[in-house]
C-alpha atoms as a PDB file:
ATOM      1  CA  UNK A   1      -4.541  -0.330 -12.650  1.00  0.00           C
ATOM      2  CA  UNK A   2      -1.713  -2.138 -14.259  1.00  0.00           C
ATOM      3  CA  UNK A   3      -4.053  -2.710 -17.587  1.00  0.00           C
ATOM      4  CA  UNK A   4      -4.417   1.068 -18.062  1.00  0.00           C
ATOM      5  CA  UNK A   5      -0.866   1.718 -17.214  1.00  0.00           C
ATOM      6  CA  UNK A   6       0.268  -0.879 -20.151  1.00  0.00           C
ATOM      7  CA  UNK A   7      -1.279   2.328 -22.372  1.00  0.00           C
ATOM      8  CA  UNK A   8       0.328   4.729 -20.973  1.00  0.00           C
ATOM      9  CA  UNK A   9      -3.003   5.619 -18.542  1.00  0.00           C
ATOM     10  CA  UNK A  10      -2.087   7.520 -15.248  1.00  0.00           C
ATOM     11  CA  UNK A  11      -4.501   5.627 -12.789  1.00  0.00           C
ATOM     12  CA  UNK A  12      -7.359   7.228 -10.774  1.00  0.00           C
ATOM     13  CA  UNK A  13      -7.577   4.683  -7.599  1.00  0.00           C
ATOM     14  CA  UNK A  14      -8.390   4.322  -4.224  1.00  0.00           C
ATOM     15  CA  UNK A  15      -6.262   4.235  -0.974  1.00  0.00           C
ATOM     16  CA  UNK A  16      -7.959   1.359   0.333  1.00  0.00           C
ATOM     17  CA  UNK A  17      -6.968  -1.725  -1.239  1.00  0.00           C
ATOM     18  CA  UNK A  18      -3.985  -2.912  -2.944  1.00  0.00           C
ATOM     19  CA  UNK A  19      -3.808   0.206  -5.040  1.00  0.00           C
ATOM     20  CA  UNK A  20      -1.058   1.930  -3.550  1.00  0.00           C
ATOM     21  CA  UNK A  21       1.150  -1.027  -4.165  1.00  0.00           C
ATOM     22  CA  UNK A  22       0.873  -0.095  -7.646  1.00  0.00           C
ATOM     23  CA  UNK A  23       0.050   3.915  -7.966  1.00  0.00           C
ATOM     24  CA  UNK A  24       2.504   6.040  -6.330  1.00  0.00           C
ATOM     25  CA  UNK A  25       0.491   9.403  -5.847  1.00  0.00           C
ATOM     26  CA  UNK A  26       0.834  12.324  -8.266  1.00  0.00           C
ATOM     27  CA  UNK A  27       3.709  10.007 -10.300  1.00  0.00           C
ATOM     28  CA  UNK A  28       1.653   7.430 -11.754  1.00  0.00           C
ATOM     29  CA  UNK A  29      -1.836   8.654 -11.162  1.00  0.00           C
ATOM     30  CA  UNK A  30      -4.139   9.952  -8.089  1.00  0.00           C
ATOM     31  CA  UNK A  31      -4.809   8.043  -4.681  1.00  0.00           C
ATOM     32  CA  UNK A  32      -8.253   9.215  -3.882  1.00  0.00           C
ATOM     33  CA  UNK A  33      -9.368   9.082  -0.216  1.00  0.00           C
ATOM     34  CA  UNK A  34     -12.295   6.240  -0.475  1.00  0.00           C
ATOM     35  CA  UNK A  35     -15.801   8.099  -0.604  1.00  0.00           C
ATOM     36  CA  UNK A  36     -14.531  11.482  -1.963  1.00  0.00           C
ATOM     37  CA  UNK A  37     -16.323  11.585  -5.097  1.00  0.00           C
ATOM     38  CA  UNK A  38     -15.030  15.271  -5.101  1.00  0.00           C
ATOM     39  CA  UNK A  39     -11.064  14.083  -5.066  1.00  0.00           C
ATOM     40  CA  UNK A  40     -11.923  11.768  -8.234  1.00  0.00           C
ATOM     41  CA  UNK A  41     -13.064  14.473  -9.785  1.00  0.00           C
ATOM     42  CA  UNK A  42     -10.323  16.853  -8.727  1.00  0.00           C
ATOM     43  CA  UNK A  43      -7.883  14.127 -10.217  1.00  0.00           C
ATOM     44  CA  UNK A  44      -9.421  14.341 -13.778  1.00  0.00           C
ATOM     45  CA  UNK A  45     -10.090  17.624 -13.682  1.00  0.00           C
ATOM     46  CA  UNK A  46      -6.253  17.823 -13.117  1.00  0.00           C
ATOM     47  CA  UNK A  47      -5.322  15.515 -15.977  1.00  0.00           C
ATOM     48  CA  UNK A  48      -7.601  17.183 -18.580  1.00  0.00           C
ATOM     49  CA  UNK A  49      -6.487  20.849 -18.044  1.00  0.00           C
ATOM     50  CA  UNK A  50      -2.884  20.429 -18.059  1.00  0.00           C
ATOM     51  CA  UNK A  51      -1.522  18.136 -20.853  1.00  0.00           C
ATOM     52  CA  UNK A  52       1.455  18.948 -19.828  1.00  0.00           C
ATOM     53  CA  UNK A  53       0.952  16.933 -16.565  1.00  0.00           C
ATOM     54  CA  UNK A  54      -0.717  14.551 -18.210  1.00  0.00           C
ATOM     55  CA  UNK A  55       1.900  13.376 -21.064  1.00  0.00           C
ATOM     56  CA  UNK A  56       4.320  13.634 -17.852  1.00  0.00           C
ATOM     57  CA  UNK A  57       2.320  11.097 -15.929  1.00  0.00           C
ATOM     58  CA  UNK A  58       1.513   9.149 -19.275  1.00  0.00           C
ATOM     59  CA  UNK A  59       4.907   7.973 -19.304  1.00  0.00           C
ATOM     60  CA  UNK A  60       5.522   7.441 -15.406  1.00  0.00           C
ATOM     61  CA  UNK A  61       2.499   5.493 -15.505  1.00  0.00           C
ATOM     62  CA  UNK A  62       3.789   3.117 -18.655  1.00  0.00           C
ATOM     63  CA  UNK A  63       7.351   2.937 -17.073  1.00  0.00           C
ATOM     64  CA  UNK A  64       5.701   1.820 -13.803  1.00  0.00           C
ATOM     65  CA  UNK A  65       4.113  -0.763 -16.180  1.00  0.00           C
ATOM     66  CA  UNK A  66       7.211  -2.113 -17.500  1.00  0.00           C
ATOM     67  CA  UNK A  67       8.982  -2.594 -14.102  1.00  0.00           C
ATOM     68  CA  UNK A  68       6.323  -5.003 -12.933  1.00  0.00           C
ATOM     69  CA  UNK A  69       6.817  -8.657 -12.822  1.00  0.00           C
ATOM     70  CA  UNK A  70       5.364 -10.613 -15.752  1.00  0.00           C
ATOM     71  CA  UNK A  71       3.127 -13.783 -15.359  1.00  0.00           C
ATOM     72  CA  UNK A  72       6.815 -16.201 -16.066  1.00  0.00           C
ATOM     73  CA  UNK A  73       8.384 -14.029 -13.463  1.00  0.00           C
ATOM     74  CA  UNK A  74       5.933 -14.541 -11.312  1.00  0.00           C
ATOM     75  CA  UNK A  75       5.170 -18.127 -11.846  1.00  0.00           C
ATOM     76  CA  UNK A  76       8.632 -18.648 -11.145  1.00  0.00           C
ATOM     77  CA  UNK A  77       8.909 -17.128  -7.661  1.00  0.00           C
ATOM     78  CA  UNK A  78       6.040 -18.790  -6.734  1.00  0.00           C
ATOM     79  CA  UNK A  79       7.812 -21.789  -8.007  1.00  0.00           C
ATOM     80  CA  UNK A  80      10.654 -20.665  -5.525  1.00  0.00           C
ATOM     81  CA  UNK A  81       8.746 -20.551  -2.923  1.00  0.00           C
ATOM     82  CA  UNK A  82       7.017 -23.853  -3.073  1.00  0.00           C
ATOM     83  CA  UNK A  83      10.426 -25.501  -3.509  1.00  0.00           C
ATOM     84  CA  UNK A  84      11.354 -23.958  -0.609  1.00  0.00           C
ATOM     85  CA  UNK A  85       8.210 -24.609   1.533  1.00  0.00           C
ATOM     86  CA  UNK A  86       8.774 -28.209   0.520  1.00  0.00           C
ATOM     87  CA  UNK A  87      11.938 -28.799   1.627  1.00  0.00           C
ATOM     88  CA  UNK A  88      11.535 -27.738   5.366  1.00  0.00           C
ATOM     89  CA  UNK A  89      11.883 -23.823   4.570  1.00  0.00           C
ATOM     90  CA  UNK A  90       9.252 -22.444   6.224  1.00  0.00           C
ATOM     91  CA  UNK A  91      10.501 -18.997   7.086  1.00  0.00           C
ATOM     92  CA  UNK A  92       8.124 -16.232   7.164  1.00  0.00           C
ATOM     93  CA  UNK A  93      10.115 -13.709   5.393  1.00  0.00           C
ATOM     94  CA  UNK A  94       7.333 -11.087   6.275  1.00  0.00           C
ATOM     95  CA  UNK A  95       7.977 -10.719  10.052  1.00  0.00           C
ATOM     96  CA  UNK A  96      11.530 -11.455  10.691  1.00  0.00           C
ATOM     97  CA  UNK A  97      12.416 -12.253  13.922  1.00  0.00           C
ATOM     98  CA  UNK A  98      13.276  -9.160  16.269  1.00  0.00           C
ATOM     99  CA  UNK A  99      17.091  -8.573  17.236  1.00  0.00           C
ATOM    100  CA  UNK A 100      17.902  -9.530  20.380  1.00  0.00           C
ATOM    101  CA  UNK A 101      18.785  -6.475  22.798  1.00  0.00           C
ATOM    102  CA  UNK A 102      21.751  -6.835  25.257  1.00  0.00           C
ATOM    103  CA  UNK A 103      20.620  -5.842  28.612  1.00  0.00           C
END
């Protein structure tokens, strides 16, 4: 998704999967319901008759582009992280713990 939104390309995707992590719908490009050939074809249908929409989501799609991390950004976090792991700091930052309730 990310390599089409580098040109400016609104995305055509699938909810399932890691697409939505990338493609907000109607902003960037279209989250199609998985096995709805209909909805990708809705989706381009929608991008080729209004160019209005199009150029709109051209450049949501390319600014969406340049917000995401680069491969030294990356590497670094990940370099972060490992440090971290390595020196006893093993806390999954995913599932905090729960705040304790007063009863």
């Amino acid at each position: 998704y990310l390599e089409g939104m580098a040109f400016g390309l609104p995305a055509v995707a699938s909810r399932a999967g890691g697409a939505s992590d990338v493609v907000t719908d109607g902003e960037t490009g279209f989250l199609i319901t998985p096995d709805d050939p209909g909805g990708v074809a809705d989706a381009l249908d929608a991008l080729a008759s209004d160019p209005d929409r199009l150029a709109e989501m051209s450049r949501a799609a390319r600014r969406r582009y340049e917000r995401h991390p680069d491969w030294r950004e990356t590497t670094a976090r990940v370099r972060r992280h490992l440090a971290a792991v390595a020196e006893g700091d093993v806390t999954d930052r995913r599932n905090p713990p729960a705040a304790e309730v007063p009863t």
